[in-house]
Protein backbone atom coordinates (compact mmCIF):
# COMPACT_ATOMS: atom_id res chain seq x y z
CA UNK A 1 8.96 -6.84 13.37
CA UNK A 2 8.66 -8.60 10.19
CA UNK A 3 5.29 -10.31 11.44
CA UNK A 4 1.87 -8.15 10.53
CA UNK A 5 -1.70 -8.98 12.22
CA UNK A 6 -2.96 -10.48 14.98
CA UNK A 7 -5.18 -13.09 14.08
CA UNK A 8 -4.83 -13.42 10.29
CA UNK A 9 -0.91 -12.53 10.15
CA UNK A 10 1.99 -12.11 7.69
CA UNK A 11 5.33 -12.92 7.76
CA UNK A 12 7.98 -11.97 5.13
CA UNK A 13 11.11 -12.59 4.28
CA UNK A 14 14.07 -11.89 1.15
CA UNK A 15 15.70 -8.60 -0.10
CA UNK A 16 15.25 -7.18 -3.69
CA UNK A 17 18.62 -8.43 -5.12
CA UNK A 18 18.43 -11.91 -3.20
CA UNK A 19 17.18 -15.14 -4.96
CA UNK A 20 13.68 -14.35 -4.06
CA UNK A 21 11.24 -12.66 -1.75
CA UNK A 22 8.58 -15.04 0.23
CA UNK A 23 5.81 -14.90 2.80
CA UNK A 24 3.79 -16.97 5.45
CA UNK A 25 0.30 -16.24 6.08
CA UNK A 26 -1.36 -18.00 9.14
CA UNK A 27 -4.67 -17.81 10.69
CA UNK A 28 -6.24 -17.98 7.72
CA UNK A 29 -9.44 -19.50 7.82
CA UNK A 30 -10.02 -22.77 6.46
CA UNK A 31 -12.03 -24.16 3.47
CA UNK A 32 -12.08 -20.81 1.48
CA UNK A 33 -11.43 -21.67 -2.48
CA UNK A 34 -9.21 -19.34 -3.84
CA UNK A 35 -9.20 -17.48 -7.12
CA UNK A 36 -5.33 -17.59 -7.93
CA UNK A 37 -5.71 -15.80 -11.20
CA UNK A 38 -6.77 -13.06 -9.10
CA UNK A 39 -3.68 -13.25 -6.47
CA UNK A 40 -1.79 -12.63 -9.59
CA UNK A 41 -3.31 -10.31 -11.71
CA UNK A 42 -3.27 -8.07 -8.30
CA UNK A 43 0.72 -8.63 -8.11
CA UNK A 44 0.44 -7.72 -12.19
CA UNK A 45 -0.66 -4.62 -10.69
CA UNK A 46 1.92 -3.93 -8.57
CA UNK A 47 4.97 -5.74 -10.97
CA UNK A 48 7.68 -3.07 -12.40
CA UNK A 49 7.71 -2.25 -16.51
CA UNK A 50 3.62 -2.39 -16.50
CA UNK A 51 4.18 1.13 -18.07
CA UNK A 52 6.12 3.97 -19.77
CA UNK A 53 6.04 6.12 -16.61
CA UNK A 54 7.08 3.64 -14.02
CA UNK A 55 10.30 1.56 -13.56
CA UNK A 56 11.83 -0.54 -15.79
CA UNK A 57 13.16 -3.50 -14.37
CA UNK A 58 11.17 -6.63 -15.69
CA UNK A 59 10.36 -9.10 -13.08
CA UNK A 60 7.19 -11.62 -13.69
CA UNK A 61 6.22 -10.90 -10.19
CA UNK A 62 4.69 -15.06 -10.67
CA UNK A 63 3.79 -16.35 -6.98
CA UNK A 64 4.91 -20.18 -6.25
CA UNK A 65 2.65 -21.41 -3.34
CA UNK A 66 4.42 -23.72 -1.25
CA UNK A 67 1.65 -25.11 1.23
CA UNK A 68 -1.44 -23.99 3.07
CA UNK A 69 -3.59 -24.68 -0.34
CA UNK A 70 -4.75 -27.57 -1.23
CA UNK A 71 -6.97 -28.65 -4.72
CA UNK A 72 -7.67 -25.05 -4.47
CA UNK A 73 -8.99 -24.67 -0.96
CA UNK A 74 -7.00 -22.96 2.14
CA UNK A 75 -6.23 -25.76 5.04
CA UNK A 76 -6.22 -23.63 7.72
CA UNK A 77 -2.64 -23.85 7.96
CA UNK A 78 0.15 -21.98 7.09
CA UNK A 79 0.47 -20.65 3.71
CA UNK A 80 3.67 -20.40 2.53
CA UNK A 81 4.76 -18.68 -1.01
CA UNK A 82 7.79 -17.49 -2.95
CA UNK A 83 8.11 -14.89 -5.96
CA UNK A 84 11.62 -15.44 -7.46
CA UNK A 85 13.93 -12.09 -8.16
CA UNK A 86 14.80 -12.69 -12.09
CA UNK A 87 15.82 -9.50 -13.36
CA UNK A 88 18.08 -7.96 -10.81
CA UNK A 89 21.08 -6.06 -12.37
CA UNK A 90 23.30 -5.78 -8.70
CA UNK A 91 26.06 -3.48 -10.88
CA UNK A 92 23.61 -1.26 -11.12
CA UNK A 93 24.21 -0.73 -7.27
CA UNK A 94 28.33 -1.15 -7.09
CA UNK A 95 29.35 2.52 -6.75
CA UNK A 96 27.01 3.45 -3.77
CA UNK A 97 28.82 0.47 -1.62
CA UNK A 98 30.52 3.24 0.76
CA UNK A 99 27.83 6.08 -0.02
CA UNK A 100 24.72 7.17 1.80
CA UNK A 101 21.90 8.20 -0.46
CA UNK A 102 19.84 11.09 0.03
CA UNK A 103 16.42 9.89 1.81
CA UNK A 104 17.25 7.02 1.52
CA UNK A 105 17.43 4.17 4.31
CA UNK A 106 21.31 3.54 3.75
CA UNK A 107 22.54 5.80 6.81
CA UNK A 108 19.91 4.44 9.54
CA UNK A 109 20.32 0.39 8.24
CA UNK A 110 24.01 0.96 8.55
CA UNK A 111 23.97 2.69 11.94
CA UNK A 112 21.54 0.31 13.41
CA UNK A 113 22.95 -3.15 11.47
CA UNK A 114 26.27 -2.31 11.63
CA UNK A 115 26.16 -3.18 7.58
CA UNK A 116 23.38 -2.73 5.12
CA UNK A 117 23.08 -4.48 1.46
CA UNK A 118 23.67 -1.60 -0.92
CA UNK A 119 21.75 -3.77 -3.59
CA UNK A 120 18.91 -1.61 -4.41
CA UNK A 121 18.10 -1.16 -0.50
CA UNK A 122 17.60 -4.88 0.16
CA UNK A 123 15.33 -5.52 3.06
CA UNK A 124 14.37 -1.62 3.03
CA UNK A 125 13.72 -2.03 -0.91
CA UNK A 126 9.88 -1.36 -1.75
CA UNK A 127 10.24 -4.53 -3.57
CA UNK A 128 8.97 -6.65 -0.51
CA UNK A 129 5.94 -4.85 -0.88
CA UNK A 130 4.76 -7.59 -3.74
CA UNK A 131 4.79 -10.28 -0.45
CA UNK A 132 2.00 -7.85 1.04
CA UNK A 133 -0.06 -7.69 -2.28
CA UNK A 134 -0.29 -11.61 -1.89
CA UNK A 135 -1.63 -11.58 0.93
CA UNK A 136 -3.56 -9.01 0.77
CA UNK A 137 -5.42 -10.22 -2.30
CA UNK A 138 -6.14 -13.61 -0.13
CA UNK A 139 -7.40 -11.04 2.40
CA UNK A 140 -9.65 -9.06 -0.41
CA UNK A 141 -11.58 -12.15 -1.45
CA UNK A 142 -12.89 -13.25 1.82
CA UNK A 143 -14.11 -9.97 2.16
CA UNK A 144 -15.62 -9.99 -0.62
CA UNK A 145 -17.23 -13.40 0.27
CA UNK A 146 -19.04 -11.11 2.98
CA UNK A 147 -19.22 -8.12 0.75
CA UNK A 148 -16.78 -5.81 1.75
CA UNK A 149 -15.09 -4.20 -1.12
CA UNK A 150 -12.10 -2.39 -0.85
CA UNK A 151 -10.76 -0.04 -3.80
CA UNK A 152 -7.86 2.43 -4.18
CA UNK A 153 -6.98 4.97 -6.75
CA UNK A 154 -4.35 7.89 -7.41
CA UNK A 155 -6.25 10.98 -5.85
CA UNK A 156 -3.27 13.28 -6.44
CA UNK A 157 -0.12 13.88 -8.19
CA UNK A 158 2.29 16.50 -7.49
CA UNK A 159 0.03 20.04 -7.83
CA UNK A 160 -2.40 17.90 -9.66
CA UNK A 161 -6.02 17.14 -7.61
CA UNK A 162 -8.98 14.97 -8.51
CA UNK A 163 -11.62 17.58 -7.65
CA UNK A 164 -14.72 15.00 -8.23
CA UNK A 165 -16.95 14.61 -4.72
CA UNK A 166 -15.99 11.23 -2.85
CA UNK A 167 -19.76 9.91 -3.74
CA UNK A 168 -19.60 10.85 -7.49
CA UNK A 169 -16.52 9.12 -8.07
CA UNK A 170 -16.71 6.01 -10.62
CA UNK A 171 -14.55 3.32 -8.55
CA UNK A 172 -14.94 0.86 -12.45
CA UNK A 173 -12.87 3.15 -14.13
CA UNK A 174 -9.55 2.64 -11.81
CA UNK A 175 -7.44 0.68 -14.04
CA UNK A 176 -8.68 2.12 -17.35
CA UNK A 177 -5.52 4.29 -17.40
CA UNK A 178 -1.79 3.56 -16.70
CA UNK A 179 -2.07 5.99 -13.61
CA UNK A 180 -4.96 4.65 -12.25
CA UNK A 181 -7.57 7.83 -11.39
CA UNK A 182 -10.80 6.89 -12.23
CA UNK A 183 -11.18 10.39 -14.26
CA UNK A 184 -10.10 10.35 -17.94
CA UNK A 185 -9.01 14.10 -18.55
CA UNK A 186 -7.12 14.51 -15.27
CA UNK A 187 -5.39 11.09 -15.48
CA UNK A 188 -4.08 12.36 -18.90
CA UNK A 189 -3.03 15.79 -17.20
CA UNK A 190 -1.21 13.85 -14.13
CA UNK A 191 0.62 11.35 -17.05
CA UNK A 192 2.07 14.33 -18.79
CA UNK A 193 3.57 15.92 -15.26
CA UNK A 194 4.57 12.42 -14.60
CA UNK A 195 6.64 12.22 -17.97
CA UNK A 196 7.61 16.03 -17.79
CA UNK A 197 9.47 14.85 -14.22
CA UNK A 198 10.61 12.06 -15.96
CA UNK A 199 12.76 14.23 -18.64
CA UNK A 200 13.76 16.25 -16.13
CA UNK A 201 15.47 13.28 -13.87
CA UNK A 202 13.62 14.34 -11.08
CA UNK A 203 10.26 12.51 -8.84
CA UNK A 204 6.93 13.36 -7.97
CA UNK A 205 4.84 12.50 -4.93
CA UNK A 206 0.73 12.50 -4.60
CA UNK A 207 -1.76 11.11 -2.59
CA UNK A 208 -3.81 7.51 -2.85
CA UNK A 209 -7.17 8.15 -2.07
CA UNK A 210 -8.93 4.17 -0.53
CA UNK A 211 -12.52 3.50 0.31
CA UNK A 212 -13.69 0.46 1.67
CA UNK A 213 -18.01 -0.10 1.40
CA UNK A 214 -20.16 -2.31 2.99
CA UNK A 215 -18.02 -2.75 5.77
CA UNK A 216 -20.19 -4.18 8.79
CA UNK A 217 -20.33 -2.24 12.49
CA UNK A 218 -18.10 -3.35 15.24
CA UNK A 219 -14.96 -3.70 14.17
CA UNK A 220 -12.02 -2.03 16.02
CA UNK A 221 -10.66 -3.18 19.52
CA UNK A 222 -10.22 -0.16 21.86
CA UNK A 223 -8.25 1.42 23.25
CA UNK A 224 -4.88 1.03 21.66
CA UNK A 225 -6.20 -1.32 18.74
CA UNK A 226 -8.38 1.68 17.26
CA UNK A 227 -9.70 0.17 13.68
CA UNK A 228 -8.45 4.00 12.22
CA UNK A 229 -5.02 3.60 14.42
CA UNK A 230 -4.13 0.54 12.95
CA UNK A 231 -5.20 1.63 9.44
CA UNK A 232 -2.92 4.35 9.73
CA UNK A 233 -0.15 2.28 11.02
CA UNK A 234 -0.50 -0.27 8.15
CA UNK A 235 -0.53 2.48 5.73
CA UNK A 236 2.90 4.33 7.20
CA UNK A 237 4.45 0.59 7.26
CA UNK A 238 4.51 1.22 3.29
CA UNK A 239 7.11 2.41 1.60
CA UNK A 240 7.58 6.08 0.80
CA UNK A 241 4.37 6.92 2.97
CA UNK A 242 4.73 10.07 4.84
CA UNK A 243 0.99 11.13 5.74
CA UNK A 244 -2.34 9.17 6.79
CA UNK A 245 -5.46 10.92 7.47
CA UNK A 246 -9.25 9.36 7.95
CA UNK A 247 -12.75 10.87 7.26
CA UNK A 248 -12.61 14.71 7.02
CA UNK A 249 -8.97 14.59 8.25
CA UNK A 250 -6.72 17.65 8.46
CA UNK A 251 -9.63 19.47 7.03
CA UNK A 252 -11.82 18.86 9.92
CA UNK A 253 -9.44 20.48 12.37
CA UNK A 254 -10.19 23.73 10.43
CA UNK A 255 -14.06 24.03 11.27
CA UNK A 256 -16.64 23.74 14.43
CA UNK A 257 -17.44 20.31 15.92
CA UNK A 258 -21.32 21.68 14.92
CA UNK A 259 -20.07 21.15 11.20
CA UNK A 260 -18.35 18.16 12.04
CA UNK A 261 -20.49 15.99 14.31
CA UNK A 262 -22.26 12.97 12.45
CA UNK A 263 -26.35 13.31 13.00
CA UNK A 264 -27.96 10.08 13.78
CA UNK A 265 -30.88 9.51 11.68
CA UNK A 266 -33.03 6.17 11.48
CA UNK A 267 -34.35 4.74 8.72
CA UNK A 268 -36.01 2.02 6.85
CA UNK A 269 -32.59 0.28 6.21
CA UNK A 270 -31.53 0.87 10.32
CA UNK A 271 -29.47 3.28 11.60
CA UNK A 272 -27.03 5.68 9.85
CA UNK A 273 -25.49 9.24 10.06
CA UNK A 274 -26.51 12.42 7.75
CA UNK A 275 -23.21 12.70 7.10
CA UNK A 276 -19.79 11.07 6.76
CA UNK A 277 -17.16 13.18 8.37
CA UNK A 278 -15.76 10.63 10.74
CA UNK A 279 -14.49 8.26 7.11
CA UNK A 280 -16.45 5.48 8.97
CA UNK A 281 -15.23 5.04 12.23
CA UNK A 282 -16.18 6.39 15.22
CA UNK A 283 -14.75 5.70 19.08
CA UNK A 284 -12.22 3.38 16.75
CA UNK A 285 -15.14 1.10 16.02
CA UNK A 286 -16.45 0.83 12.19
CA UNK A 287 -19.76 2.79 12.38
CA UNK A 288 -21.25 1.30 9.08
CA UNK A 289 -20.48 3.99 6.75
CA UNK A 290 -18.32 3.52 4.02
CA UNK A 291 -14.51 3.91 5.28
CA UNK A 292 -12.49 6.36 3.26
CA UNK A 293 -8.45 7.59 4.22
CA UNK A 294 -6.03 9.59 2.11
CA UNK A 295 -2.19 8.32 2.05
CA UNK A 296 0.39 10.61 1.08
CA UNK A 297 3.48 9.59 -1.12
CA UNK A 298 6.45 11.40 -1.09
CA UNK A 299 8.45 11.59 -4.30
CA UNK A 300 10.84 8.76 -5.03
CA UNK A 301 13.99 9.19 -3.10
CA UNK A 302 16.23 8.12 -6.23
CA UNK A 303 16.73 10.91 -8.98
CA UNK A 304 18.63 11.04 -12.03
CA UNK A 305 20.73 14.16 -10.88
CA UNK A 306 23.33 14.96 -9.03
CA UNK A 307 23.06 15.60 -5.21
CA UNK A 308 25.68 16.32 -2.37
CA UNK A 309 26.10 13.65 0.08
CA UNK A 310 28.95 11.60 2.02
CA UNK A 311 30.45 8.52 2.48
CA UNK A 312 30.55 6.50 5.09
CA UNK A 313 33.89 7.92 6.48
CA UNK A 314 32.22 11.36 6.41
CA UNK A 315 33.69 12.36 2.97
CA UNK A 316 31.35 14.27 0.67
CA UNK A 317 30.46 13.14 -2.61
CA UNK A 318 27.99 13.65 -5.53
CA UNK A 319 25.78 11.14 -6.39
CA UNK A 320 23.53 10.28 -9.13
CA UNK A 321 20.82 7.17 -9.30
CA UNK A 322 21.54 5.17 -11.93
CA UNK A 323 19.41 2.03 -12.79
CA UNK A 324 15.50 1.63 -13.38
CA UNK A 325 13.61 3.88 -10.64
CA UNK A 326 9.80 5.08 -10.52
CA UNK A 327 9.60 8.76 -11.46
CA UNK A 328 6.30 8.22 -9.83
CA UNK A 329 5.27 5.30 -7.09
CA UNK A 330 1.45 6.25 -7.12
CA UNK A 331 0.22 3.95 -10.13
CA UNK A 332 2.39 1.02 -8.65
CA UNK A 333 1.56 1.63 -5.03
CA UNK A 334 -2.01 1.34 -6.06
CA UNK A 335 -3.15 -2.55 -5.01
CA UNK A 336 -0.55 -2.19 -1.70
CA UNK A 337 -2.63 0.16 -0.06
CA UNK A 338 -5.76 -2.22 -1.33
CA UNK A 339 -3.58 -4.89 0.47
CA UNK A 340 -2.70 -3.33 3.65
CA UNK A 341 -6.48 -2.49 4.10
CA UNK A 342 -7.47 -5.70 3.32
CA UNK A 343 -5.51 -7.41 5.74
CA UNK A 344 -6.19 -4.84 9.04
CA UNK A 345 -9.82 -5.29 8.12
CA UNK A 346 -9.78 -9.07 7.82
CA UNK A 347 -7.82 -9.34 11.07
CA UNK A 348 -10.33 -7.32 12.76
CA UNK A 349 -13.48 -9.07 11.02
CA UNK A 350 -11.56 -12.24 12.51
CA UNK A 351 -10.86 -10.34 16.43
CA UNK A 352 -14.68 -9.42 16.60
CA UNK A 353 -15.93 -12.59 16.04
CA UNK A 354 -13.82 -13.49 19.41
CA UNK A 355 -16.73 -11.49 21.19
CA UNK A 356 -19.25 -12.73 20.09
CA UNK A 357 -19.85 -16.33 21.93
């Protein structure tokens, strides 16, 4: 289960305290020239100590590729990479050896392993996330090469909501804060709650808000390959991801299928729909319309207070995180959800093709 795609797949491998994390991307197509400056500024993204209001710990996040690329061009084979772990502080770690964290994955790994590596999480560790952003960002550009576009930003944080219409929204101004909303007063507004949580040794959850354009009809492979059902899977695969929801979502379930229901309408530029309420899929096929989905966050498991739990004799204890922890995930968590969507939708760009002889 550490595989991800069908056609164009990931593989990854290494824990956060380890000497590095790694990946191996097959299926992907031959002949493409990559942009590597691009694979890494999207892991620059995604790196810790980028900002005041995220974690601390200072890894380069720099990606060693090991095959599959050749004088700049993809072979067609596998593509194998590494990013090294330089900053790990493991003592950091040393006093919750015996103890179960609160929310965190230490009772489950232990019951189901038998043992779990109480380094920061290890394989559970949202640091193996940064092996996802690689790929994805391979994924990204050959969508772009057919004009896809894929973009991600902080909708939400904690009571705080980006009230601007879906259309209206100005997807160039993502990373022109540290928190990444494309709107200038509330990104201010959601950095102070950020910081106020912060003081207060506490975390804060929210909501990333992704649309995808130009994405071409077709794609999705019913029944139980649904292009929205394995969005949504992709999505809760993330760390700290509690909630997916497509088109009108939740919303929808509140008013008549006669407010709902998409109207055909045909015009100069072909077919299309008055409306978007289905986020771009429909029968879990890609419609045409833009593709939009909501992913919720919940706060960061780690706090800087103390909380009741037990040991792994059944003992309680108190424990308080200690080490460099987000207060808030969102800004960070930003280019993985670009990265998971990439990679579903390049998989199934790559499946429909298979029916088309």
């Amino acid at each position: 289960m550490n595989t991800f795609g069908n056609i164009f797949k990931l593989t990854s491998f290494g824990e956060s305290h380890g000497v590095a994390i790694g990946g191996v991307i097959d299926g992907c197509p031959s002949g493409f020239e990559l942009d590597l400056d691009m694979i890494q500024a999207e892991l620059d993204r995604r790196r810790p100590g980028q900002s005041h209001i995220v974690t601390q710990r200072k890894e380069s996040d720099t990606v060693q590729f090991l095959s599959g690329i050749f004088e700049g061009k993809t072979t067609g084979t596998p593509i194998g990479f590494i990013i090294e772990n330089d900053n790990q502080k493991s003592k950091d770690y040393s006093h919750l050896k015996e103890v179960y964290r609160p929310s965190h994955a230490d009772y489950t790994y232990d019951q189901k392993y038998g043992h779990r590596d109480h380094r920061g999480g290890g394989r559970s560790s949202a640091r193996e996330t940064a092996v996802r952003v690689v790929a994805g960002a391979i994924a990204k550009q050959l969508l772009a090469s057919k004009d896809i576009i894929i973009s991600s930003y902080v909708r939400s944080i904690g009571h705080l909501e980006l009230k601007i219409p879906l259309e209206d929204i100005d997807l160039s101004k993502i990373d022109s804060n540290i928190v990444r909303c494309p709107d200038e007063q509330m990104a201010k507004e959601m950095i102070n709650l950020v910081e106020l949580v912060r003081k207060d040794g506490d975390s804060v959850g929210g909501v990333i808000q992704c649309q995808v354009k130009n994405c071409p009809t077709g794609l999705g492979e019913p029944v139980f390959g649904k292009l929205h059902a394995a969005l949504g899977h992709a999505m809760l695969t993330i760390n700290a991801v509690k909630g997916f929801e497509i088109g009108s979502g939740f919303a929808g379930a509140q008013s008549r299928g006669s407010a709902q229901n998409d109207i055909f309408e045909n015009l100069d530029a072909g077919i299309s729909t008055q409306t978007n309420n289905s986020g771009g899929v429909q029968g879990g096929i890609s419609n045409g319309q833009d593709i939009y989905f909501n992913v919720a966050f919940k706060p960061v498991a780690t706090i800087m207070q103390d909380q009741k739990s037990i040991d792994k004799d059944g003992n309680e204890v108190k424990v308080q995180g200690r080490g460099r922890h987000d207060p808030c995930v969102l800004p960070r968590a930003v280019p993985i959800v670009d990265a998971m969507a990439a990679m579903v939708l390049l998989d199934y760009y790559l499946l429909n093709r298979a029916h088309q002889f």
